[in-house]
N, C-alpha and C. Protein backbone atom coordinates (compact mmCIF):
# COMPACT_ATOMS: atom_id res chain seq x y z
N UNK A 1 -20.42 63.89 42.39
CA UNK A 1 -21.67 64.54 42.69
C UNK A 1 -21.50 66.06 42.74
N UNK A 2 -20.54 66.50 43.25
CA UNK A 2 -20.41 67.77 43.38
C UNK A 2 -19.89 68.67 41.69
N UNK A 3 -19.09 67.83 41.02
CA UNK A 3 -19.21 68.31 39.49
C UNK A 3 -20.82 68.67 39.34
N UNK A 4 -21.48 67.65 39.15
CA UNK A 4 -22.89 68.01 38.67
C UNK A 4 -23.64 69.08 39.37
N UNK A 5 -23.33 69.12 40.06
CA UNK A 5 -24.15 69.90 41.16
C UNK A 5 -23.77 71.65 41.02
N UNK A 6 -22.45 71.70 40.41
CA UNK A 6 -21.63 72.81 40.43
C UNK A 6 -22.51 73.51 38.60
N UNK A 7 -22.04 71.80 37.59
CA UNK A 7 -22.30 72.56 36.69
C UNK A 7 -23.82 72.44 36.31
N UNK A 8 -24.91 72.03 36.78
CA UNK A 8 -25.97 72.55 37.23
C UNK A 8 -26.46 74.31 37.90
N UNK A 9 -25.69 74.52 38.82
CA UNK A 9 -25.65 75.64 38.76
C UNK A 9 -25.27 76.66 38.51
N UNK A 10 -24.07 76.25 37.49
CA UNK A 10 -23.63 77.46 36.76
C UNK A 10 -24.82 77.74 35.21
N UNK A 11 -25.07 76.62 35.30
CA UNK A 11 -26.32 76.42 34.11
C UNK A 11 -27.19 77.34 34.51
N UNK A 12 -28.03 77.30 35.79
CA UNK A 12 -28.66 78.30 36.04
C UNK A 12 -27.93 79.44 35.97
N UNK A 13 -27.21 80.16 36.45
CA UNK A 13 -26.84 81.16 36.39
C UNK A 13 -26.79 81.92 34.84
N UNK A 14 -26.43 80.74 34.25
CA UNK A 14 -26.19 81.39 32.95
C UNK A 14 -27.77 82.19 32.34
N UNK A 15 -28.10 80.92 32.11
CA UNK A 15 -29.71 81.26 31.65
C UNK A 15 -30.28 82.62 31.29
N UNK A 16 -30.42 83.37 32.97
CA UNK A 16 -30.77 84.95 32.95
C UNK A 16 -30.16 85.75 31.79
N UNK A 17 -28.90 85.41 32.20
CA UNK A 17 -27.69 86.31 31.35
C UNK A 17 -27.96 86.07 30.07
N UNK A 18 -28.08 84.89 29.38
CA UNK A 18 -28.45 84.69 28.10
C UNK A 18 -29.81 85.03 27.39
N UNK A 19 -30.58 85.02 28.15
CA UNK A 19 -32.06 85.08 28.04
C UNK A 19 -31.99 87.09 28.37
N UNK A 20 -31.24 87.46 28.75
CA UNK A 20 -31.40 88.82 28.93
C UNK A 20 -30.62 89.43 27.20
N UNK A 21 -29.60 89.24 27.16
CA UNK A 21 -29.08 88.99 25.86
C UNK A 21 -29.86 88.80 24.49
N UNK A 22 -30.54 87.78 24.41
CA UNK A 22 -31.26 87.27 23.39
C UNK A 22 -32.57 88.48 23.39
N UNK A 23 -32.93 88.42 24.09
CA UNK A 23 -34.23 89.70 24.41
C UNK A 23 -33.56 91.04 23.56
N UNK A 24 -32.29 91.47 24.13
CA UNK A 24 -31.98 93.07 23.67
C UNK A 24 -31.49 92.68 22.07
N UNK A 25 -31.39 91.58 21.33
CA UNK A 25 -30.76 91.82 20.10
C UNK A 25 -31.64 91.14 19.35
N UNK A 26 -31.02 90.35 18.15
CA UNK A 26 -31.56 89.48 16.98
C UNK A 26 -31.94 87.75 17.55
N UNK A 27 -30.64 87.58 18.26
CA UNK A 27 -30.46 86.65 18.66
C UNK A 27 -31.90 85.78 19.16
N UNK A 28 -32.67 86.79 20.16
CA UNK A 28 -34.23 86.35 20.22
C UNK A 28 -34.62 85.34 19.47
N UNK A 29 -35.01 85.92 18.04
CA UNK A 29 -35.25 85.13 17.49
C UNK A 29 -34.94 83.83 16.85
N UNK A 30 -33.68 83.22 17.22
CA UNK A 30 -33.33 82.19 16.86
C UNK A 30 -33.63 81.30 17.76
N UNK A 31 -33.63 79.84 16.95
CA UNK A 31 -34.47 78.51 18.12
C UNK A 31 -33.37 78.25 19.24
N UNK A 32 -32.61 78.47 19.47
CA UNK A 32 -31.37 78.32 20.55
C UNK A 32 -32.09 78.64 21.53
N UNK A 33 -31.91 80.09 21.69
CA UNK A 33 -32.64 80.93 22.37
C UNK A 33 -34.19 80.95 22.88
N UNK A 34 -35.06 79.89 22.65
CA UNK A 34 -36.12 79.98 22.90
C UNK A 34 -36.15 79.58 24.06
N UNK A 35 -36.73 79.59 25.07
CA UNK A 35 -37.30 79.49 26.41
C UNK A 35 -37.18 78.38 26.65
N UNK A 36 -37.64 76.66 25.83
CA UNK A 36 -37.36 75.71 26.24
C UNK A 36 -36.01 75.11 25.74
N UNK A 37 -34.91 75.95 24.82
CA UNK A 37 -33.72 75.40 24.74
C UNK A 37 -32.75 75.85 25.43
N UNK A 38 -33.34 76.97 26.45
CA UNK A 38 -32.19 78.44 26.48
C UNK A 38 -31.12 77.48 27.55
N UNK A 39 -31.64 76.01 28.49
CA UNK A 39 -30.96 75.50 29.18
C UNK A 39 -29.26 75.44 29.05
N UNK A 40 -29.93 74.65 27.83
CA UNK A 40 -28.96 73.77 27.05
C UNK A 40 -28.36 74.04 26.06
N UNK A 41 -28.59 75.48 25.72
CA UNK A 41 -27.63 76.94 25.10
C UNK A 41 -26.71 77.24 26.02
N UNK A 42 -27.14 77.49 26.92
CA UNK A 42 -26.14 78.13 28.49
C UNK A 42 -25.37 76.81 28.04
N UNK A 43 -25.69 75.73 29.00
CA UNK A 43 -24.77 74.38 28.92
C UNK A 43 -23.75 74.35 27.48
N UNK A 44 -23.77 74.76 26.42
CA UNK A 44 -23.13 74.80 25.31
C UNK A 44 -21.97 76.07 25.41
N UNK A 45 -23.09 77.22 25.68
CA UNK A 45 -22.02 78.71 25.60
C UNK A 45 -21.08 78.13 27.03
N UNK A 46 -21.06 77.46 28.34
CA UNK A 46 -20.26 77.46 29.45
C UNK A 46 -19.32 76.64 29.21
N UNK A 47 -19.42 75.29 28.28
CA UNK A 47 -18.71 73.91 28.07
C UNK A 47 -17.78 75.07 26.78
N UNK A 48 -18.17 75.54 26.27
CA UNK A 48 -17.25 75.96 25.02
C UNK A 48 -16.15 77.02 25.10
N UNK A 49 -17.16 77.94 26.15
CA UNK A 49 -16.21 79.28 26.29
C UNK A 49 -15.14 79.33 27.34
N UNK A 50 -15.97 78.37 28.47
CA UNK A 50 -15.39 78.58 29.72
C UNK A 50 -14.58 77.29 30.69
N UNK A 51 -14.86 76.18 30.16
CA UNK A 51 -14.59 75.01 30.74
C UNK A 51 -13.31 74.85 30.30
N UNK A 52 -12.60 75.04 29.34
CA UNK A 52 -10.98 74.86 28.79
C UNK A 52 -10.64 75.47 30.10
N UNK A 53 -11.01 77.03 29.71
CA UNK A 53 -10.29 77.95 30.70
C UNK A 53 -9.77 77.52 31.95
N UNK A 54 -10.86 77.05 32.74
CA UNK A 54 -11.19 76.43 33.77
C UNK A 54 -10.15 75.47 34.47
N UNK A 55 -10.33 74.31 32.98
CA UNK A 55 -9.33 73.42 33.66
C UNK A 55 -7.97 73.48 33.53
N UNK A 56 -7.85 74.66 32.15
CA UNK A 56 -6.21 75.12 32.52
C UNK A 56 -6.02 75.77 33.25
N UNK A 57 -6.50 76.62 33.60
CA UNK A 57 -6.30 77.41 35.37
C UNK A 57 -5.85 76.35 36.09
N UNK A 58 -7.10 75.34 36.43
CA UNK A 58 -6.61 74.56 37.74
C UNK A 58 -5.15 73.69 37.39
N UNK A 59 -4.85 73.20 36.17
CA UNK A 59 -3.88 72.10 36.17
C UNK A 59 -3.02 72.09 35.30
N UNK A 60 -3.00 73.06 34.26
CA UNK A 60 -1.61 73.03 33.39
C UNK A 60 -1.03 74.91 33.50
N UNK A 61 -1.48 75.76 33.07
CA UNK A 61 -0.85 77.24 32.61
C UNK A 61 -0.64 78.10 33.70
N UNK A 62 0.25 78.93 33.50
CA UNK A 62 0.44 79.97 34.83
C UNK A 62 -0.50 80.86 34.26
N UNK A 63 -0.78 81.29 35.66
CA UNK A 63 -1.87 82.45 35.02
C UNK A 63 -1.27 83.75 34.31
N UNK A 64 0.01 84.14 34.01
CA UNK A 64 0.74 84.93 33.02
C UNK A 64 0.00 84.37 31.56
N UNK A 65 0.21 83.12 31.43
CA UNK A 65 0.01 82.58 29.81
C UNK A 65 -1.36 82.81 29.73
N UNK A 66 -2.06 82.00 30.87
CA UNK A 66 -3.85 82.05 30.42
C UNK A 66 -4.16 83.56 30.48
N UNK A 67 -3.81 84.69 31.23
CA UNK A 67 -4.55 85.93 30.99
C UNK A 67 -4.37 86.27 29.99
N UNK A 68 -3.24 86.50 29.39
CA UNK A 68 -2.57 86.70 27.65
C UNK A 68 -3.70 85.76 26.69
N UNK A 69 -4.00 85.21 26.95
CA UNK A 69 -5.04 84.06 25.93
C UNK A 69 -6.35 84.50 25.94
N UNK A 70 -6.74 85.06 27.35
CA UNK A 70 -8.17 84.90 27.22
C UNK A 70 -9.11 85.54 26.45
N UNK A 71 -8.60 86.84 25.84
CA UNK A 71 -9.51 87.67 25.14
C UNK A 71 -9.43 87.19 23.87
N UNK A 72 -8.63 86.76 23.45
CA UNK A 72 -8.41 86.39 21.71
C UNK A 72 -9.30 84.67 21.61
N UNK A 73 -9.21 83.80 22.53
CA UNK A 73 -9.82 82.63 22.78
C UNK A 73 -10.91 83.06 23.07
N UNK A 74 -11.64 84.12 23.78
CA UNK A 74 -12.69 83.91 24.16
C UNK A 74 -13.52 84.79 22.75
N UNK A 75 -13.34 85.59 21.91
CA UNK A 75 -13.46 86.43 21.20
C UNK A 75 -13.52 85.26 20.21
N UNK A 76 -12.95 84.04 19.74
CA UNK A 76 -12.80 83.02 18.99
C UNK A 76 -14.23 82.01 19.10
N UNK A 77 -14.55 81.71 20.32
CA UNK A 77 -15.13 80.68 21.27
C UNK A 77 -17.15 81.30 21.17
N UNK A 78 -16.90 82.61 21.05
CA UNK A 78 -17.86 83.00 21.29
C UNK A 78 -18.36 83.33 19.81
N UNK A 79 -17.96 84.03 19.02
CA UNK A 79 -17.92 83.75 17.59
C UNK A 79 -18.36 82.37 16.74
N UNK A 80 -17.92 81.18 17.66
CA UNK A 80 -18.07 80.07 17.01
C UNK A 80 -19.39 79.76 17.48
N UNK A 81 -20.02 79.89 18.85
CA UNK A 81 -21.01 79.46 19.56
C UNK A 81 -22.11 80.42 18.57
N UNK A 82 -22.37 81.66 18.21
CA UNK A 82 -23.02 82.18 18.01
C UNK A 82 -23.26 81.75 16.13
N UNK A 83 -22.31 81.64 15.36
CA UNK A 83 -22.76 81.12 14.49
C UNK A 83 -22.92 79.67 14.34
N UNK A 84 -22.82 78.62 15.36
CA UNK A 84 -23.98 77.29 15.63
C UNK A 84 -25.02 77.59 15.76
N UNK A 85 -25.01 78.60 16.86
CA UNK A 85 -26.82 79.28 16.94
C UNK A 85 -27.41 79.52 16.06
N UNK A 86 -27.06 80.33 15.36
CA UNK A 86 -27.87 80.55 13.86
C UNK A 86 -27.75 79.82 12.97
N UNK A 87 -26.85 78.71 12.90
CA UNK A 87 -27.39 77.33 12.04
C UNK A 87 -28.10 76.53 12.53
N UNK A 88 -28.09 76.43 13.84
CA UNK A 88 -28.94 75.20 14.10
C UNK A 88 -30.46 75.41 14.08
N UNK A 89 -31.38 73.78 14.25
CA UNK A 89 -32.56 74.22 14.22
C UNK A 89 -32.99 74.06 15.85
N UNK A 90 -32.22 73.81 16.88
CA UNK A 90 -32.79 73.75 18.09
C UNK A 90 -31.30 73.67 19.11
N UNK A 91 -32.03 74.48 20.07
CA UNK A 91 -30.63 74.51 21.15
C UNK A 91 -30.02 73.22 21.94
């Protein structure tokens, strides 16, 4: 219960951030980004970029290895999320 509950509200959190994002660029206009997908965009950009991270923090890497990783993985991760966005037809 508390998983859901956690990533429920990181969902919210995201939202703003994305929805603030999508507003200042191109991105707007793609169906990801629209108001009734922007949920389940967040839920995609958090499961993709940030949830590895996450659980190698808690249970396999010292944090020496994961800080060394994170910019090139996340620079990878986010790249990939953004051109799904612009292929897909809905978030």
């Amino acid at each position: 219960m508390l998983i859901l509950r956690s990533r429920s509200f990181s969902t919210e959190i995201a939202v703003p951030y994305l929805s603030e994002i999508a507003q200042s660029d191109q991105l707007g206009s793609l169906p990801a980004f629209a108001p009734e997908h922007l949920a389940a965009t967040a839920r995609f950009f958090l499961d993709l970029v940030t949830l590895s991270f996450t659980f190698r923090a808690l249970f396999v890497v010292n944090p020496e290895t994961l800080h060394a990783e994170v910019g090139p993985e996340v620079a990878r991760s986010v790249a990939f999320f953004l051109a799904a966005c612009r292929h897909s037809s809905v978030g």
